[in-house]
Protein backbone atom coordinates (compact mmCIF):
# COMPACT_ATOMS: atom_id res chain seq x y z
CA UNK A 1 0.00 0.00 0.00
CA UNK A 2 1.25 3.42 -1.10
CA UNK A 3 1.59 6.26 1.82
CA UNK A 4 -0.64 8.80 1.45
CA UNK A 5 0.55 12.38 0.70
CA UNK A 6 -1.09 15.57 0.40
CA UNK A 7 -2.61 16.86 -2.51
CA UNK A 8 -1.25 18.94 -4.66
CA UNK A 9 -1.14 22.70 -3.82
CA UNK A 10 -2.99 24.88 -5.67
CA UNK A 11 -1.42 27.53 -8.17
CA UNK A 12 0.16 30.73 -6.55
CA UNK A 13 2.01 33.62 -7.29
CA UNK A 14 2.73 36.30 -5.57
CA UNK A 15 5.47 38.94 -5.43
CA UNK A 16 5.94 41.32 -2.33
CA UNK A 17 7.35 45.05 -1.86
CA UNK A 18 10.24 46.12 -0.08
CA UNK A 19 9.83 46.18 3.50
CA UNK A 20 7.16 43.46 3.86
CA UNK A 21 9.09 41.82 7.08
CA UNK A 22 10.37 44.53 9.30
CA UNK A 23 14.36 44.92 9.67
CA UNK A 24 17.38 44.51 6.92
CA UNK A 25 17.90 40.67 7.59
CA UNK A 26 15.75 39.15 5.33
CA UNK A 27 13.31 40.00 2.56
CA UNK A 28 11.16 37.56 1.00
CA UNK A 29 10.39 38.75 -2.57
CA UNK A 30 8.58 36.26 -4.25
CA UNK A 31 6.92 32.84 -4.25
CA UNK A 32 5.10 30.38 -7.03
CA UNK A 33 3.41 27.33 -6.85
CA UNK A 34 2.86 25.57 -9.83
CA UNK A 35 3.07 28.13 -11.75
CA UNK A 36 2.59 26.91 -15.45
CA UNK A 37 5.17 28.78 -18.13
CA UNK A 38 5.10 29.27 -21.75
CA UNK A 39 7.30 27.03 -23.95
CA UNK A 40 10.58 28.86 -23.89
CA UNK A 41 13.56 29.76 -21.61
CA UNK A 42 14.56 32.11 -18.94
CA UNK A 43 17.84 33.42 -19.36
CA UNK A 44 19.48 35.84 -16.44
CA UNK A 45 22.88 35.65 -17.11
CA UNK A 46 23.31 37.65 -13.74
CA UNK A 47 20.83 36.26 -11.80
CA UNK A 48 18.50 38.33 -9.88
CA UNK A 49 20.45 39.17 -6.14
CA UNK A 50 18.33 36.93 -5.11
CA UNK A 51 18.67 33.14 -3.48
CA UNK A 52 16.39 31.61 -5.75
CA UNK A 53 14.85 27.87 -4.85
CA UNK A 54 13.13 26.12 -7.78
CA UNK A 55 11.27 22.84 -7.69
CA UNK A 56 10.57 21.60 -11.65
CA UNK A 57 7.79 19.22 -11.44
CA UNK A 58 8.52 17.57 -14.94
CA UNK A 59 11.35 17.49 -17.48
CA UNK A 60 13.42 21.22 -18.12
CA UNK A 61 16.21 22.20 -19.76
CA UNK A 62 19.23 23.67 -17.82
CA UNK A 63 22.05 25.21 -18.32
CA UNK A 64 24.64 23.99 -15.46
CA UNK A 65 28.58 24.88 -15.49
CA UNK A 66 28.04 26.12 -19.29
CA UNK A 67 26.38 22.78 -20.04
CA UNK A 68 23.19 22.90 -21.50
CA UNK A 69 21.23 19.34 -20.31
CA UNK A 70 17.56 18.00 -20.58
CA UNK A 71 16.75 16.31 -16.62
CA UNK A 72 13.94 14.34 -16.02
CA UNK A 73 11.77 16.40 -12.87
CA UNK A 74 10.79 16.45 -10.20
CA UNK A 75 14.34 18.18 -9.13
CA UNK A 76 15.24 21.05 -7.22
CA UNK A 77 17.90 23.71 -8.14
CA UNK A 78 19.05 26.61 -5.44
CA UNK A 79 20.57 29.69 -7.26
CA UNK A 80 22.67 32.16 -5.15
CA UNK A 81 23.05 35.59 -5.43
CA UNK A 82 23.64 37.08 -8.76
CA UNK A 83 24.37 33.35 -10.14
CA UNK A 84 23.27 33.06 -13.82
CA UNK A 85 19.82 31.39 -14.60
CA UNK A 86 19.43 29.66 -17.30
CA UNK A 87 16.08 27.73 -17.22
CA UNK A 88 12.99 26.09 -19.02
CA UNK A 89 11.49 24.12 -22.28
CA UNK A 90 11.56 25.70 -25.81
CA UNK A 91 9.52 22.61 -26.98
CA UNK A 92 6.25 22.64 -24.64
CA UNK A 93 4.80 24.39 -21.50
CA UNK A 94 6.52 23.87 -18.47
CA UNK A 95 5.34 23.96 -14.30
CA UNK A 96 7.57 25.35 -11.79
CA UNK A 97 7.39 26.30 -7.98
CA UNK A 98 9.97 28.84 -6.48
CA UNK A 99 10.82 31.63 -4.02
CA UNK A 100 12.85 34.41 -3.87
CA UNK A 101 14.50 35.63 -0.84
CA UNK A 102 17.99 37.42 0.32
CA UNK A 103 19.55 38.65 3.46
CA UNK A 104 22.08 38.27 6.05
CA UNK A 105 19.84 35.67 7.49
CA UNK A 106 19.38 33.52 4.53
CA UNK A 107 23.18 34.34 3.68
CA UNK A 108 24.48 32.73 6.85
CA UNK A 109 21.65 29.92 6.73
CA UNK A 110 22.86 28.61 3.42
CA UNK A 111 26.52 28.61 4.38
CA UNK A 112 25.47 26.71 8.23
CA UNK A 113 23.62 24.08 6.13
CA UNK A 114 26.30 24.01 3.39
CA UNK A 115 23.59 24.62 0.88
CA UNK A 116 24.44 23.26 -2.60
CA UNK A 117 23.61 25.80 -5.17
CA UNK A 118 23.69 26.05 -9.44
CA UNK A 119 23.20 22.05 -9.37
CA UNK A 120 20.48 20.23 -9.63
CA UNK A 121 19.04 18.27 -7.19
CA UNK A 122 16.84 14.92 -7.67
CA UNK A 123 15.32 13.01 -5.11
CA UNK A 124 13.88 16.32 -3.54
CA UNK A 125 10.03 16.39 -2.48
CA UNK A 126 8.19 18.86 -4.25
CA UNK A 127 5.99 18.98 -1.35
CA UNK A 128 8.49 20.36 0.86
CA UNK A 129 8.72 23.41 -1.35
CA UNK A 130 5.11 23.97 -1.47
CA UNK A 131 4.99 23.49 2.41
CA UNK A 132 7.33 26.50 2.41
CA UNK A 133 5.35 28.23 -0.15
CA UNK A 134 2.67 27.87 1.79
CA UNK A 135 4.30 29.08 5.54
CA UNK A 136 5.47 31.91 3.81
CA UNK A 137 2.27 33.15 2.45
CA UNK A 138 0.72 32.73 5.35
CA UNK A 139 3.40 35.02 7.48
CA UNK A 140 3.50 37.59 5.01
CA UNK A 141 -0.33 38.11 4.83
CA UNK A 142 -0.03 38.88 9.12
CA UNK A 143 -0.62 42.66 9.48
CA UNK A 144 2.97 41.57 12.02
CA UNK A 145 4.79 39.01 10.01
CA UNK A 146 7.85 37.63 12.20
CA UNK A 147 11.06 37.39 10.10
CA UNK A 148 12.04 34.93 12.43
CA UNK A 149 9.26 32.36 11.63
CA UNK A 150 9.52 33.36 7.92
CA UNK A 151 13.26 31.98 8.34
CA UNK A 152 12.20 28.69 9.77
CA UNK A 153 10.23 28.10 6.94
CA UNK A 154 13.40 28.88 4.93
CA UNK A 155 15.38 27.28 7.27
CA UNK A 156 13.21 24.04 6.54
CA UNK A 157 13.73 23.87 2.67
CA UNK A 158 17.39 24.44 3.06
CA UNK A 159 18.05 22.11 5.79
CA UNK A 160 15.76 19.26 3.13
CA UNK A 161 17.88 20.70 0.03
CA UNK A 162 20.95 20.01 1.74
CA UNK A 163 20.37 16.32 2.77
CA UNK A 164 18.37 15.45 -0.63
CA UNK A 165 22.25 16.63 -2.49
CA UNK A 166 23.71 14.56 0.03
CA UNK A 167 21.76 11.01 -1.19
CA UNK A 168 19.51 11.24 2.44
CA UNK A 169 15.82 10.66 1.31
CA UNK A 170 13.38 12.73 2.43
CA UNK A 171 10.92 9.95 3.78
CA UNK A 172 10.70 6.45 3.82
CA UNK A 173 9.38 4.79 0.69
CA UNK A 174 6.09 2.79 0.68
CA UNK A 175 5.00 0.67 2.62
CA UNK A 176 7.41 2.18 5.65
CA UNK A 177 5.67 5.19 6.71
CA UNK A 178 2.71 3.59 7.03
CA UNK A 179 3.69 0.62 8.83
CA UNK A 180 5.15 3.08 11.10
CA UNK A 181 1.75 5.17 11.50
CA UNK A 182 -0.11 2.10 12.11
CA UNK A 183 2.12 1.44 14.95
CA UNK A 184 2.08 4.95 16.22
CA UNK A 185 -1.56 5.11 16.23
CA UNK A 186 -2.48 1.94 17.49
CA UNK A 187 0.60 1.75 20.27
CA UNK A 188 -2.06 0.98 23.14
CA UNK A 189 -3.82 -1.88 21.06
CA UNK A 190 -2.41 -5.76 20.93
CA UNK A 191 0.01 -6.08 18.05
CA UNK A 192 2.23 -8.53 17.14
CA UNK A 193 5.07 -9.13 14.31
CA UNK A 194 2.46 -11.93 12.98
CA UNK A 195 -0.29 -9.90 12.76
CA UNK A 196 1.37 -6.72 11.57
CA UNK A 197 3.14 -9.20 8.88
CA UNK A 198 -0.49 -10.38 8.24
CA UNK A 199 -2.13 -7.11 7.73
CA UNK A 200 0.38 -5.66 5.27
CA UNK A 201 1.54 -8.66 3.58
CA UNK A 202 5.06 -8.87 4.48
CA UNK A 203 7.53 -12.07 5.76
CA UNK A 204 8.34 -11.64 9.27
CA UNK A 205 11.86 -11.27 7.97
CA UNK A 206 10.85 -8.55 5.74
CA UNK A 207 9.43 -6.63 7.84
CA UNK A 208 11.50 -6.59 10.49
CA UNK A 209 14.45 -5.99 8.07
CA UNK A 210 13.03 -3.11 6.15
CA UNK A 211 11.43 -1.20 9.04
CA UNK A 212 14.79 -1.48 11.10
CA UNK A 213 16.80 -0.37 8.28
CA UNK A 214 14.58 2.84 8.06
CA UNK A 215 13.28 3.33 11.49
CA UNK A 216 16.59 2.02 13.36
CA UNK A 217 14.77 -0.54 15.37
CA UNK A 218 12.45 -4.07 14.41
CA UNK A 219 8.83 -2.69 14.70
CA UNK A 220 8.53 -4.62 17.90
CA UNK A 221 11.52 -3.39 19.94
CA UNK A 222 10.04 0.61 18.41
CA UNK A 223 6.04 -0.29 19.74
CA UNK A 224 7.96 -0.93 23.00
CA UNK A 225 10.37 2.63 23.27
CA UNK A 226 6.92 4.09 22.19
CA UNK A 227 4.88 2.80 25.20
CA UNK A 228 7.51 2.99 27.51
CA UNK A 229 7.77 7.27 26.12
CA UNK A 230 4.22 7.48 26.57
CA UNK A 231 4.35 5.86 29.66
CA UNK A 232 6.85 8.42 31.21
CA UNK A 233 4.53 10.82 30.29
CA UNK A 234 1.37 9.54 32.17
CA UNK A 235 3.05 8.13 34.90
CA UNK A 236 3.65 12.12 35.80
CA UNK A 237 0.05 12.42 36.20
CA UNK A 238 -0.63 11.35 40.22
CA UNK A 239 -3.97 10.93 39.75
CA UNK A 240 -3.67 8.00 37.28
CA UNK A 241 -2.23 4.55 39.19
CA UNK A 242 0.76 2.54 37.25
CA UNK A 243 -1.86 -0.15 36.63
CA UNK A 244 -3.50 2.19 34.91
CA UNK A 245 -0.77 3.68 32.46
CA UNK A 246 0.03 0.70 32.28
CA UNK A 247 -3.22 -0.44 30.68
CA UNK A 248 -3.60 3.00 28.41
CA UNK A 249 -0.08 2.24 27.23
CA UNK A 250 -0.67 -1.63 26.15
CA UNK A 251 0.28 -3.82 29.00
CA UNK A 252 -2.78 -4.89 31.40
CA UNK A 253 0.09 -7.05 33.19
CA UNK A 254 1.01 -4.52 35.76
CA UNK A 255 3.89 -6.22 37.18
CA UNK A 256 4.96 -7.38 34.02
CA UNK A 257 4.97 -3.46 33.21
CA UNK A 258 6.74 -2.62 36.15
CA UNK A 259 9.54 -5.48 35.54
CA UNK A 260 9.92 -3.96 31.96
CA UNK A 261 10.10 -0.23 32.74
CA UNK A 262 12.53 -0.63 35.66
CA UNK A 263 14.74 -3.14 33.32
CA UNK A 264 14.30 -0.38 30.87
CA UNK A 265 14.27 2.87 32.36
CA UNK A 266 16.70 2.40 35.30
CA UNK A 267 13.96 3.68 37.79
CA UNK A 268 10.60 1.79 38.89
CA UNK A 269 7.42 3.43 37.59
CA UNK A 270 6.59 4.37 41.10
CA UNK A 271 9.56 6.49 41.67
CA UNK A 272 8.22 8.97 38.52
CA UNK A 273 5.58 9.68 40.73
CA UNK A 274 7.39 11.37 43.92
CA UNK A 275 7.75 15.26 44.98
């Protein structure tokens, strides 16, 4: 089964005027989503001053190191400042999302994430670009936008554009993520490796193999770190006994519980529950 994602966004485009966020560190001028182009290329052979991030959600022509190449999309590029664009497809129309920012703020972001820029990028969620598309539009409609929330949002899409270069996947592929969400949302229920194996039609082995391999842990030993989180959490609630966390966390065994979290955690349950 595939893992669901969100639809896509719908089409945007807006530009802003100076002085949008208050202060000199950063100024966000511009952001697209899926904005559909004309057959043809842009050509800024000295850029625009801007830090310019560019999701292409099919194939585009680019010109990179004086190389002109056809790439298959999705793909992201990141332009610096005054870095030549050279961008687009003479034979059909082409769809793009992007924003344009620049700064101090964004200037030092980019060089504490090591951001790769004026190469492109596959393997990059074009998602994660809309996500900041979105954020940012959002801010910058406040009567009191925040340039320091408008960075996080920057800070976000760097931060992914940095580890997509660097071969780290964004997410999981199918059926992981859901596997995992299964688990998350049904920590407090009886599950087993048989019947999660069952229910998404996987080898023991398999499972157990792939989910460690993305998760860092067989989906057993993670349902267990999840209760026993949870359980840290409740147990700091005096009204509630340990029998009962222990219950709302999956184990109606309350000594068994107890064994486990003290193995586990160092401390007995009861101990959480002092001063």
């Amino acid at each position: 089964m595939a893992d669901p994602v969100a639809p896509p966004a719908a089409q945007l485009k807006v530009w802003y005027p100076a002085g949008r966020l208050p202060g000199r560190d950063l100024e966000v001028r511009g952001i697209g989503c899926r904005e559909e182009m004309p057959a043809g290329i842009v050509d800024r052979p000295r850029g625009t001053g801007d830090w310019l991030f560019m999701v292409f959600h099919g194939e585009v022509e680019l010109r990179v190191a004086d190389e002109t190449r056809v790439l298959p999309g999705p793909m992201l590029m990141t332009w610096a400042p005054g870095q030549s664009h050279w961008y687009g497809r003479r034979s059909s129309r082409w769809l793009h999302s992007w924003v344009h920012a620049r700064g101090p703020d964004l200037d030092a972001l980019a060089g504490a994430v090591a951001l790769p820029h004026g190469v492109p990028i596959a393997g990059f969620d074009p998602l994660l670009l809309e996500a900041c598309v979105a954020g940012l539009h959002r801010e910058l409609a406040r009567p009191d936008p925040e340039p320091r929330l408008a960075l996080l949002h920057l800070e976000v899409l760097a931060r992914e554009a940095a580890r997509a270069a660097a071969g780290v996947p964004a997410s999981a592929p199918a059926p992981w993520p859901e596997i995992r969400r299964f688990i998350d949302e049904h920590h407090a229920q009886r599950l087993t490796l048989a019947g999660l194996s069952r229910r998404f039609g996987l080898s023991a082995q398999h499972l157990c193999e792939g989910f460690h391999r993305w998760f860092g842990a067989p989906p057993i030993e993670y349902l267990i770190r999840l209760r026993l989180d949870r359980a840290r959490v409740l147990l700091s609630d005096r009204n509630r006994s340990v029998a009962q966390v222990a219950a709302e966390v999956g184990w109606h065994d309350a000594p068994h519980f107890t064994r486990l979290f003290r193995r586990r955690c160092g401390v007995a349950p009861s101990s959480l529950r002092q001063g």
